[in-house]
N, C-alpha and C. Protein backbone atom coordinates (compact mmCIF):
# COMPACT_ATOMS: atom_id res chain seq x y z
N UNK A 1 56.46 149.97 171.51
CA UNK A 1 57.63 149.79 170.68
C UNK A 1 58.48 151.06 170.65
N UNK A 2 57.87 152.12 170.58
CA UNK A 2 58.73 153.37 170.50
C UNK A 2 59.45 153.13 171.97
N UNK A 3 58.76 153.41 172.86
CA UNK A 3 59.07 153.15 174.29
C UNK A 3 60.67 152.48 174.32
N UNK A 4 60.39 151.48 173.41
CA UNK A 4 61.79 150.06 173.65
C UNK A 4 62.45 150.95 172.89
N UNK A 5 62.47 151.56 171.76
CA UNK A 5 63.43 151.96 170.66
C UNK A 5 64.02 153.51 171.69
N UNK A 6 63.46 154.26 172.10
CA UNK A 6 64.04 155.24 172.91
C UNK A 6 65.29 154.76 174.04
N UNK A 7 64.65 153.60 174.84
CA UNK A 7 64.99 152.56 175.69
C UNK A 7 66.77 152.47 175.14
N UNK A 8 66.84 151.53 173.89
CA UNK A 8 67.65 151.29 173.59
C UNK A 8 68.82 151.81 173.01
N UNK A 9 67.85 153.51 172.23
CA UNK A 9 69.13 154.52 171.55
C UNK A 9 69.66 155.42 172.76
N UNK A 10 69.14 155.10 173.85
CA UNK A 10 69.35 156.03 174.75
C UNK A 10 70.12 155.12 175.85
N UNK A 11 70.57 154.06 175.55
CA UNK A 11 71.45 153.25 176.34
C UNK A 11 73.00 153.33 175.91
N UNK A 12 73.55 153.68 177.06
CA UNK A 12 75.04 153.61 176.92
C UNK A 12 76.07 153.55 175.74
N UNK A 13 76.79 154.23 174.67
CA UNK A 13 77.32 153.30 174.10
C UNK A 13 78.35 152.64 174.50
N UNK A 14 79.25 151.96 173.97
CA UNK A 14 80.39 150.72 175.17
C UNK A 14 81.36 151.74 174.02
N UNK A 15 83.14 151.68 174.79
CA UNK A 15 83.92 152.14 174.13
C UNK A 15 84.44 151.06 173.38
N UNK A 16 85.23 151.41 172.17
CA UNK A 16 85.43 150.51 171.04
C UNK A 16 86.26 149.59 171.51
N UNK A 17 87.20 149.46 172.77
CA UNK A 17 88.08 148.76 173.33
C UNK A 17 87.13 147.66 173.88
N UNK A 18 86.36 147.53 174.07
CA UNK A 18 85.48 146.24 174.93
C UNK A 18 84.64 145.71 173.73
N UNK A 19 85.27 144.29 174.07
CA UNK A 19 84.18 143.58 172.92
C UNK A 19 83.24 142.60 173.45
N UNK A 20 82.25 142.32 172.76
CA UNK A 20 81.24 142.10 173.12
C UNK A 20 81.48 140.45 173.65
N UNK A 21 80.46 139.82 174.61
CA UNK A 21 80.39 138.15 174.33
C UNK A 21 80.51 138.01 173.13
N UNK A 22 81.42 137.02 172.70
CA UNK A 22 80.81 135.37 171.71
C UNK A 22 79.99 134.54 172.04
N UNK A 23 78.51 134.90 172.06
CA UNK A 23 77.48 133.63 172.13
C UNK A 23 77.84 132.51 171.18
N UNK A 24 77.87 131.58 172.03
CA UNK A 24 77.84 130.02 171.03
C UNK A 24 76.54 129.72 171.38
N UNK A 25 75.84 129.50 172.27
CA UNK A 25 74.64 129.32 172.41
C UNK A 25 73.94 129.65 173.07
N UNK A 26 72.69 130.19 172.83
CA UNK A 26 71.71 130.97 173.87
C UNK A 26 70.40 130.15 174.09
N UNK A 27 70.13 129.63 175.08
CA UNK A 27 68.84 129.15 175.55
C UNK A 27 67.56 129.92 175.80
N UNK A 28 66.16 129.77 175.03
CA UNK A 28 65.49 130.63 175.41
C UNK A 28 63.90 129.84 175.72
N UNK A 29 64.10 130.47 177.13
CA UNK A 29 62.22 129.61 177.55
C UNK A 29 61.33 130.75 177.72
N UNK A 30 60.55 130.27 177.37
CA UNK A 30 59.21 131.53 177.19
C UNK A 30 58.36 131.93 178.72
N UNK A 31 58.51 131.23 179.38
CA UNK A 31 58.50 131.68 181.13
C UNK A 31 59.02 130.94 182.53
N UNK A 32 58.77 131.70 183.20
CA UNK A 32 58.98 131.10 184.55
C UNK A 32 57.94 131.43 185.55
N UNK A 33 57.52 130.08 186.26
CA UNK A 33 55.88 130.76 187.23
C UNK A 33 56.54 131.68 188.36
N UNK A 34 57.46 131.37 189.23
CA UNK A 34 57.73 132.53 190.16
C UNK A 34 59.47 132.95 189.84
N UNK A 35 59.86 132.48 191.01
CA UNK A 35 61.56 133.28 190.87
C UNK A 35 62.57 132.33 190.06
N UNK A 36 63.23 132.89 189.76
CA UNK A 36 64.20 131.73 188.73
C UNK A 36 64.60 130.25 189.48
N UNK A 37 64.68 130.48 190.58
CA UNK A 37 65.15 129.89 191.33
C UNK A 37 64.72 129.14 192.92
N UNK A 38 64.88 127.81 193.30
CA UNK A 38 64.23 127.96 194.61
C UNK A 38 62.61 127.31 195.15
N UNK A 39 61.98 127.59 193.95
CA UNK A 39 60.24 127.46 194.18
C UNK A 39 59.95 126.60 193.01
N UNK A 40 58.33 126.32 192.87
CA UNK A 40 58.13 125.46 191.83
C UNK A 40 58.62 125.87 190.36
N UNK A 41 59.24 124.95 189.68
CA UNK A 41 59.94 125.25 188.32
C UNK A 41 59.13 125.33 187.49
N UNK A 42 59.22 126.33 186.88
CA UNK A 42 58.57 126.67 185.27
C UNK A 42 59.30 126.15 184.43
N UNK A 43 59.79 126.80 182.93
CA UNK A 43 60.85 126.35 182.11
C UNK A 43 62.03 126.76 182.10
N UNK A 44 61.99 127.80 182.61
CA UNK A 44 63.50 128.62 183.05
C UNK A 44 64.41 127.75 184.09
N UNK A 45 63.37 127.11 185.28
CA UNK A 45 64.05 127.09 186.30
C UNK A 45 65.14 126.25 186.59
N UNK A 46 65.02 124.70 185.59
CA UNK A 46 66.00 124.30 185.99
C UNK A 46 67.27 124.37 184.73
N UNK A 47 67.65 125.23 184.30
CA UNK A 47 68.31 125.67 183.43
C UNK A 47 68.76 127.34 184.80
N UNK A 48 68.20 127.26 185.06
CA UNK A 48 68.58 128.57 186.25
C UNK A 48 69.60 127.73 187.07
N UNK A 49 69.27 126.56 187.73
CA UNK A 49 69.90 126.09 188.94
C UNK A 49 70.91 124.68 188.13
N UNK A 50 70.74 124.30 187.16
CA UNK A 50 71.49 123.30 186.88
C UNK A 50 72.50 123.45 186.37
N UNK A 51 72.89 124.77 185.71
CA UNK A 51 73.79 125.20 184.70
C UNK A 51 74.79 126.37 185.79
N UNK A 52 76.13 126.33 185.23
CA UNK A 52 76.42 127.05 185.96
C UNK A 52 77.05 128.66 185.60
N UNK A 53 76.36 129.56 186.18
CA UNK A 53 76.16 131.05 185.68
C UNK A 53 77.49 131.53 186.16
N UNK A 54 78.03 132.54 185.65
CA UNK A 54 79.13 133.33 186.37
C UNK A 54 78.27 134.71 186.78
N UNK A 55 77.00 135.09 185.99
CA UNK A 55 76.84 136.60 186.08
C UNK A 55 75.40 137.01 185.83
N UNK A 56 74.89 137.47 185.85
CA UNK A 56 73.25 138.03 185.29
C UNK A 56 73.47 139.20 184.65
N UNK A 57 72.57 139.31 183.63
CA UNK A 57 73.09 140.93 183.11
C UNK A 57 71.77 141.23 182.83
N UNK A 58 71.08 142.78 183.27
CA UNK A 58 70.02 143.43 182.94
C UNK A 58 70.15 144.12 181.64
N UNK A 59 69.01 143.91 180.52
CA UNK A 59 69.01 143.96 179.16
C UNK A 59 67.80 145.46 179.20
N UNK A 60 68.26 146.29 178.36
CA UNK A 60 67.05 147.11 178.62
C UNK A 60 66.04 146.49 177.59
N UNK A 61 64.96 146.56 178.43
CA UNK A 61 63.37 145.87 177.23
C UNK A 61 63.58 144.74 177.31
N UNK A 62 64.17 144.14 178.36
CA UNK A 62 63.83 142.15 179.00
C UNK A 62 63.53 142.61 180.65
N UNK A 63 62.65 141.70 180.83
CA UNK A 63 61.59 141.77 181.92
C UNK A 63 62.55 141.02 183.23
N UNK A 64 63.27 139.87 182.63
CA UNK A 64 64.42 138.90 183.29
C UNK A 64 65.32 139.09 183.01
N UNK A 65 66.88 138.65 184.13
CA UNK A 65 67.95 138.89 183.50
C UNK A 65 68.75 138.15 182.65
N UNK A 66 69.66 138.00 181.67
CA UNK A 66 70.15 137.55 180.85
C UNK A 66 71.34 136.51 181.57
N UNK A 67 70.89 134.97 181.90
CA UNK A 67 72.09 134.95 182.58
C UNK A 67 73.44 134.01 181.61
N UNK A 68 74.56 134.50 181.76
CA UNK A 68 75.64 134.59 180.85
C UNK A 68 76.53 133.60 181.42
N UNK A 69 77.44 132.74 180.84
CA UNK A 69 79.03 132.25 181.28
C UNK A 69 79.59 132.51 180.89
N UNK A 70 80.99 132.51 181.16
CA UNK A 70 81.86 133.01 180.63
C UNK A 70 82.18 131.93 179.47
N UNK A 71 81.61 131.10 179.18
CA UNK A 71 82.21 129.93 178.24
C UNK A 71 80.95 130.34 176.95
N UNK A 72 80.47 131.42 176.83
CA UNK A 72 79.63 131.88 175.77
C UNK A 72 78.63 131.18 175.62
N UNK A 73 77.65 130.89 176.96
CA UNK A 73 76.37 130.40 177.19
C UNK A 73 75.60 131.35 178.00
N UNK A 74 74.41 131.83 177.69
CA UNK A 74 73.08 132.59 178.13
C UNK A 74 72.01 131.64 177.97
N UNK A 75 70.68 132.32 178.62
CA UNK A 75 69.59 131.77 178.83
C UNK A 75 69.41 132.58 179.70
N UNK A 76 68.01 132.63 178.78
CA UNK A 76 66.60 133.87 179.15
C UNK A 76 65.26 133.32 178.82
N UNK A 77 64.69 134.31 179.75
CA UNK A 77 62.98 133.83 179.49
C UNK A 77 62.48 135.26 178.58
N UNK A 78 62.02 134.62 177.40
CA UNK A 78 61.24 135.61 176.39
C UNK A 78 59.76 136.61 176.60
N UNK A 79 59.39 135.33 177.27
CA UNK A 79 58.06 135.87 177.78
C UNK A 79 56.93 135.18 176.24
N UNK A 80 55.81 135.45 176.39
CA UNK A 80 55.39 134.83 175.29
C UNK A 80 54.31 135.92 174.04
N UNK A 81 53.91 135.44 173.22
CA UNK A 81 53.36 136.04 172.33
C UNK A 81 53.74 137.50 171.66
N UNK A 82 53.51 138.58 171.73
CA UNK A 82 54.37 139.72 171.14
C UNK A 82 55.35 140.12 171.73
N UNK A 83 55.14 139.41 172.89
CA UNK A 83 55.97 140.38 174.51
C UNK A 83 57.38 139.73 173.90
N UNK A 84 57.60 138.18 173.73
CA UNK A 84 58.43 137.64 173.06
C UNK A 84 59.19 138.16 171.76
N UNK A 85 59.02 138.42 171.07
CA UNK A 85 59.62 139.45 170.04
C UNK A 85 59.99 140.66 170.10
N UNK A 86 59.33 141.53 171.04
CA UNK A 86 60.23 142.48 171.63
C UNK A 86 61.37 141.96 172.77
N UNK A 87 61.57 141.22 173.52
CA UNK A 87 62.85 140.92 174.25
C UNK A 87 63.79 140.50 173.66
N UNK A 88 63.07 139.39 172.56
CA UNK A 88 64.49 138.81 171.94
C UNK A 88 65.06 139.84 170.99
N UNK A 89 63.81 140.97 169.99
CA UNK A 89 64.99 141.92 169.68
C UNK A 89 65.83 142.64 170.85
N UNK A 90 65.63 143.23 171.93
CA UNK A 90 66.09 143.90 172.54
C UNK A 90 67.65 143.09 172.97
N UNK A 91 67.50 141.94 173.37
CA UNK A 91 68.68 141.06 173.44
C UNK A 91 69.27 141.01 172.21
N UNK A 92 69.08 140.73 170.71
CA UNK A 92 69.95 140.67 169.75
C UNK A 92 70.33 142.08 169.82
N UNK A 93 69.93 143.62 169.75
CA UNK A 93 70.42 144.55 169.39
C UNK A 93 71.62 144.78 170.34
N UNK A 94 71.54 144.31 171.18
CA UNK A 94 72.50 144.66 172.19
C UNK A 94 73.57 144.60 172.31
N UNK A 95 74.49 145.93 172.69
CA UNK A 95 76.01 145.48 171.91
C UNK A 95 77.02 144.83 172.83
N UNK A 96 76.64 144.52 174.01
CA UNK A 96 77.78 144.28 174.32
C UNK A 96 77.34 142.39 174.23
N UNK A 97 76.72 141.66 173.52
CA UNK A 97 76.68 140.56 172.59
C UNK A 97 76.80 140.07 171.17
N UNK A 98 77.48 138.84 171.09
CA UNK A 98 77.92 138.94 169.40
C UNK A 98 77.05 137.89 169.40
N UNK A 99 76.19 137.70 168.56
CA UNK A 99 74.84 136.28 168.17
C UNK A 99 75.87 136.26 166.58
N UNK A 100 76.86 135.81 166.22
CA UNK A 100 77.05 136.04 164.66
C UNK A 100 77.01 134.39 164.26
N UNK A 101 77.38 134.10 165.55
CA UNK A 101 78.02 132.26 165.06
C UNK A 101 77.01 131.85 166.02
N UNK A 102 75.80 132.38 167.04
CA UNK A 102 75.23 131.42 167.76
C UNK A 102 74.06 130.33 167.80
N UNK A 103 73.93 129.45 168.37
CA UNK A 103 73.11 128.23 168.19
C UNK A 103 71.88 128.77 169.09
N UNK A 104 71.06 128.78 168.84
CA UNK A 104 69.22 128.97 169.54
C UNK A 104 68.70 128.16 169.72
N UNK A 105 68.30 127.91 170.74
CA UNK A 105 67.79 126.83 171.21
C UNK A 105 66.78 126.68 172.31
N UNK A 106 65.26 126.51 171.54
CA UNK A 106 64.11 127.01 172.13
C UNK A 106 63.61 125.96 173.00
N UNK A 107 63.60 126.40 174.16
CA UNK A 107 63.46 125.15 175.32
C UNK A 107 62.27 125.43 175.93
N UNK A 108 61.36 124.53 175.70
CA UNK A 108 59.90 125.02 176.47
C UNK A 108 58.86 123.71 176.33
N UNK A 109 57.95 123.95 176.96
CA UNK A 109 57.12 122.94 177.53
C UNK A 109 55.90 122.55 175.83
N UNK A 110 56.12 121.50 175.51
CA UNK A 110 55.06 121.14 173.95
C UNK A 110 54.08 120.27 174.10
N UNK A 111 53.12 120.20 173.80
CA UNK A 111 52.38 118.62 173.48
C UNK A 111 52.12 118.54 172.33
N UNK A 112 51.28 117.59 172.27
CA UNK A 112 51.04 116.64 171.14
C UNK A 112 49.90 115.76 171.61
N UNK A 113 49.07 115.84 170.48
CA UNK A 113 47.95 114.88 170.46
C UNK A 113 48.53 113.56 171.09
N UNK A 114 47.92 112.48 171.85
CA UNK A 114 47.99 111.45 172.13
C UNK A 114 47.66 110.41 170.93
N UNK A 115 47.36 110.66 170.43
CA UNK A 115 46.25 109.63 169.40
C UNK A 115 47.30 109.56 167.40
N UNK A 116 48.48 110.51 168.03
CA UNK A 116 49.44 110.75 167.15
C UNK A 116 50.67 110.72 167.36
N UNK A 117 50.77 111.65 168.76
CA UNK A 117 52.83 111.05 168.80
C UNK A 117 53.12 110.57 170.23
N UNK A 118 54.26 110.22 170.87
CA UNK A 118 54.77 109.84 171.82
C UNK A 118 54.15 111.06 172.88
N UNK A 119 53.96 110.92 174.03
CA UNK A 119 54.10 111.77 175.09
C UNK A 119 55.13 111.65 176.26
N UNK A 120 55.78 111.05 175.79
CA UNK A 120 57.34 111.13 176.61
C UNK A 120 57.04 110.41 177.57
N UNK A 121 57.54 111.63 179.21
CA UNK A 121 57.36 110.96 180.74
C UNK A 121 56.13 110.87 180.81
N UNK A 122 54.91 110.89 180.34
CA UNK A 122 54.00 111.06 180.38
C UNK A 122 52.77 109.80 180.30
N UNK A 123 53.82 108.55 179.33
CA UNK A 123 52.75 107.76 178.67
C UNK A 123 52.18 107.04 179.50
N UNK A 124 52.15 106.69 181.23
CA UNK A 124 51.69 106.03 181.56
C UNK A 124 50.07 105.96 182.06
N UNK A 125 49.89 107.59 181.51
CA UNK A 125 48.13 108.56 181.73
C UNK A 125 47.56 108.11 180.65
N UNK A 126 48.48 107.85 179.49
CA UNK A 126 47.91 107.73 178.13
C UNK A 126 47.93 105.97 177.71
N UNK A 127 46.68 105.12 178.61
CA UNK A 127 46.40 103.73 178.19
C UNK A 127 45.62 103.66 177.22
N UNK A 128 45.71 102.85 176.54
CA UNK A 128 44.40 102.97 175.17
C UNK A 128 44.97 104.24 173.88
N UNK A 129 45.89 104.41 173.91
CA UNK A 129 46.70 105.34 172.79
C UNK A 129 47.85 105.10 172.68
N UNK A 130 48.15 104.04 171.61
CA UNK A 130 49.46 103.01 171.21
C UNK A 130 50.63 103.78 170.87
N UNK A 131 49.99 104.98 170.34
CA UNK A 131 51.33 106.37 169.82
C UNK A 131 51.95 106.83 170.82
N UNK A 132 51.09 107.28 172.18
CA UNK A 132 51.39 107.88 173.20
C UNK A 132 52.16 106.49 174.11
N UNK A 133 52.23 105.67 174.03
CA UNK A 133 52.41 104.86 174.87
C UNK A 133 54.20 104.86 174.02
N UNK A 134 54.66 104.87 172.46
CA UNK A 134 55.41 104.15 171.86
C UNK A 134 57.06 105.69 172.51
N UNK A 135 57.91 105.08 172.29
CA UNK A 135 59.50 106.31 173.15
C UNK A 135 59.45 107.15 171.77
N UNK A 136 59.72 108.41 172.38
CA UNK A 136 59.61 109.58 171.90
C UNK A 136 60.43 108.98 170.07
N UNK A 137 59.64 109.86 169.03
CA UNK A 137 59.93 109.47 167.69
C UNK A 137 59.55 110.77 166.86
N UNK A 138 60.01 110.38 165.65
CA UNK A 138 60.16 112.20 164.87
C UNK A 138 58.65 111.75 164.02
N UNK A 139 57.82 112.77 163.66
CA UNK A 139 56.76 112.64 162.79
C UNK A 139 56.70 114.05 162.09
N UNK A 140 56.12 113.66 160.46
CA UNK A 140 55.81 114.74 160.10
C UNK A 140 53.98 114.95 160.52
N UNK A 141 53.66 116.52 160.53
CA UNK A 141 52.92 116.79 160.74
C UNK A 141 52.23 117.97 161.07
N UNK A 142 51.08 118.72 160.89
CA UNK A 142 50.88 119.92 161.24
C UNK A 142 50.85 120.54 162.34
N UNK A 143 51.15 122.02 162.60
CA UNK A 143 51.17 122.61 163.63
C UNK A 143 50.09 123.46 164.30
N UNK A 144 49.10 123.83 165.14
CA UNK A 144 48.38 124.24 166.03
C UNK A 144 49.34 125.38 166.78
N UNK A 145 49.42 126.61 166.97
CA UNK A 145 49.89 127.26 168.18
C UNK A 145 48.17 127.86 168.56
N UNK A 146 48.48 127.97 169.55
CA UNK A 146 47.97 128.56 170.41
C UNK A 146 48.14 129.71 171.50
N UNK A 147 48.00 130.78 172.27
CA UNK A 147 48.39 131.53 173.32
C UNK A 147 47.89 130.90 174.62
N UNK A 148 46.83 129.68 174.55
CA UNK A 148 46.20 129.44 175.65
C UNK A 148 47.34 127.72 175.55
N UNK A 149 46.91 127.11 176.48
CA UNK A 149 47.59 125.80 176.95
C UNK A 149 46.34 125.15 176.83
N UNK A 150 46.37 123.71 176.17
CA UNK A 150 44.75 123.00 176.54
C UNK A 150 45.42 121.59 176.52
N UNK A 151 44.30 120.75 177.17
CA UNK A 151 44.59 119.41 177.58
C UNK A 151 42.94 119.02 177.52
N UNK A 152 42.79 117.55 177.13
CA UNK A 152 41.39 117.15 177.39
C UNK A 152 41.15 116.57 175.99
N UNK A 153 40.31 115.97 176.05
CA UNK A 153 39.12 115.05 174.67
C UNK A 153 38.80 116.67 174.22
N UNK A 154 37.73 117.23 175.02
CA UNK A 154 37.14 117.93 173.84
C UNK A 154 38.22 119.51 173.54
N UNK A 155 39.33 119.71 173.82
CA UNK A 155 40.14 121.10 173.24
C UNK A 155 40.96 120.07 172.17
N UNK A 156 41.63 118.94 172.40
CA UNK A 156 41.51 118.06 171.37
C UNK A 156 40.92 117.47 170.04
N UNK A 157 40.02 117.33 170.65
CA UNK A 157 38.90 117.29 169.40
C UNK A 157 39.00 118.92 168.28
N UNK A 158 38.90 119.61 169.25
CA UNK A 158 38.54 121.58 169.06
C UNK A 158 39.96 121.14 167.83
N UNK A 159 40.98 121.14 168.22
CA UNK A 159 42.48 121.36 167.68
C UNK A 159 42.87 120.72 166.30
N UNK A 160 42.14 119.35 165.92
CA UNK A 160 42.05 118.61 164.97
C UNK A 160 41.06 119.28 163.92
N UNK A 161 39.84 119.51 164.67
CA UNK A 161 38.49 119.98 163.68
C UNK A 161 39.23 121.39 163.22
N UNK A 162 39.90 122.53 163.74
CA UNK A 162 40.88 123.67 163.58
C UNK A 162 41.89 123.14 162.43
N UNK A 163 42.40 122.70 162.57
CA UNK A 163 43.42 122.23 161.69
C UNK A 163 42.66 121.71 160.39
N UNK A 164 41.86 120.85 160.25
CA UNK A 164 41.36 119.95 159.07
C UNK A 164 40.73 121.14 158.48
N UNK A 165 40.07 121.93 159.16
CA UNK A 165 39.32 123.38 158.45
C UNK A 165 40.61 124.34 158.14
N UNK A 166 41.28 124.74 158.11
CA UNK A 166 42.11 125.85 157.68
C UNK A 166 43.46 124.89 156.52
N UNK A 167 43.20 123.36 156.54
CA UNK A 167 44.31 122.67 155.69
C UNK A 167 43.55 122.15 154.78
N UNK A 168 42.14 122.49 154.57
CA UNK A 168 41.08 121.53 153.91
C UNK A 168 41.22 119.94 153.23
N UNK A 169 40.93 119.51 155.28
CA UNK A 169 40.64 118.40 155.29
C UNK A 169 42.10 117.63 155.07
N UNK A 170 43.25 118.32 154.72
CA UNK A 170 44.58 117.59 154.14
C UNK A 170 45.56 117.34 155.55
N UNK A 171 45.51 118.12 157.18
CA UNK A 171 46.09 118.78 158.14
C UNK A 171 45.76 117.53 158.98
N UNK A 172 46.58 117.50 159.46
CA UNK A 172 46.50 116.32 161.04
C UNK A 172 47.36 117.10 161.95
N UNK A 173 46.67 117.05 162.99
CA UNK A 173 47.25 117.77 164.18
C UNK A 173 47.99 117.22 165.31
N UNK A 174 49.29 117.41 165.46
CA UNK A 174 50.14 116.11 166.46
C UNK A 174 50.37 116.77 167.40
């Protein structure tokens, strides 16, 4: 953290004549498996190739570049768990961006129990689970994060028994 904070007081200041973007909205996915572009897509990627960029901009203390339009749209990959909270501060502190009016909008890969909500493109794996089978629908319900990714009966099972123990017994896990 010091590292980033040196990083950042020791970056350029801009002269008062240049003003910063107006972000209206910034897209943010928490990775990409190889290059933004080109190879198998992570969550970045097709938000890399579908959208159309005018520019990339290197952020000091982001790992990826910030890519910008001129119509006050970005999208970046955060990276995940702490690493994530240091980029996205490093991107808000940054002056030559204005976040005052912008929309966030966290784009990344989710599940959900089968046995509780829709699984989207997915439902045709999920026979014998009437929820998973039914088009995507809003539910209330508790949340699970994790740093690891799991799939299966028994990390399933793991995720419910987790939840019912830390909500005592009140928690359902979707």
């Amino acid at each position: 953290m010091l590292l980033w904070l040196l990083t950042v007081a020791g970056a350029p200041a801009h002269a008062a004549d240049v003003k910063p973007i107006v972000v209206k909205v910034i897209v943010v996915t928490t990775f990409e498996v190889g290059a933004d572009t080109g190879d198998q897509p992570g969550e970045f990627q097709y938000w890399a190739e579908r959208k159309q960029w005018d520019r990339k901009v290197m952020v000091p203390g982001m790992v990826h570049p910030v890519y910008v339009s001129d119509k006050g749209a970005l999208a970046v990959v955060s990276g995940a768990t702490a690493r994530c909270a240091e980029q996205i501060l490093a991107l808000a502190v940054d002056p030559r961006f204005d976040f005052t009016h912008a929309y966030w909008m966290l784009a990344g890969i989710a599940g959900a129990n089968p046995s509780v909500a829709s699984v989207a493109s997915f439902r045709a794996t999920y026979k014998g689970y009437p929820n998973a089978l039914k088009p995507p629908f809003v539910l209330a319900g508790d949340v699970l994060g994790s740093n690891r990714y799991w799939h299966g009966a028994i990390k399933a099972h793991w995720a419910e028994d987790w939840t019912k123990t830390w909500t005592n017994r009140a928690g359902a896990c979707g």
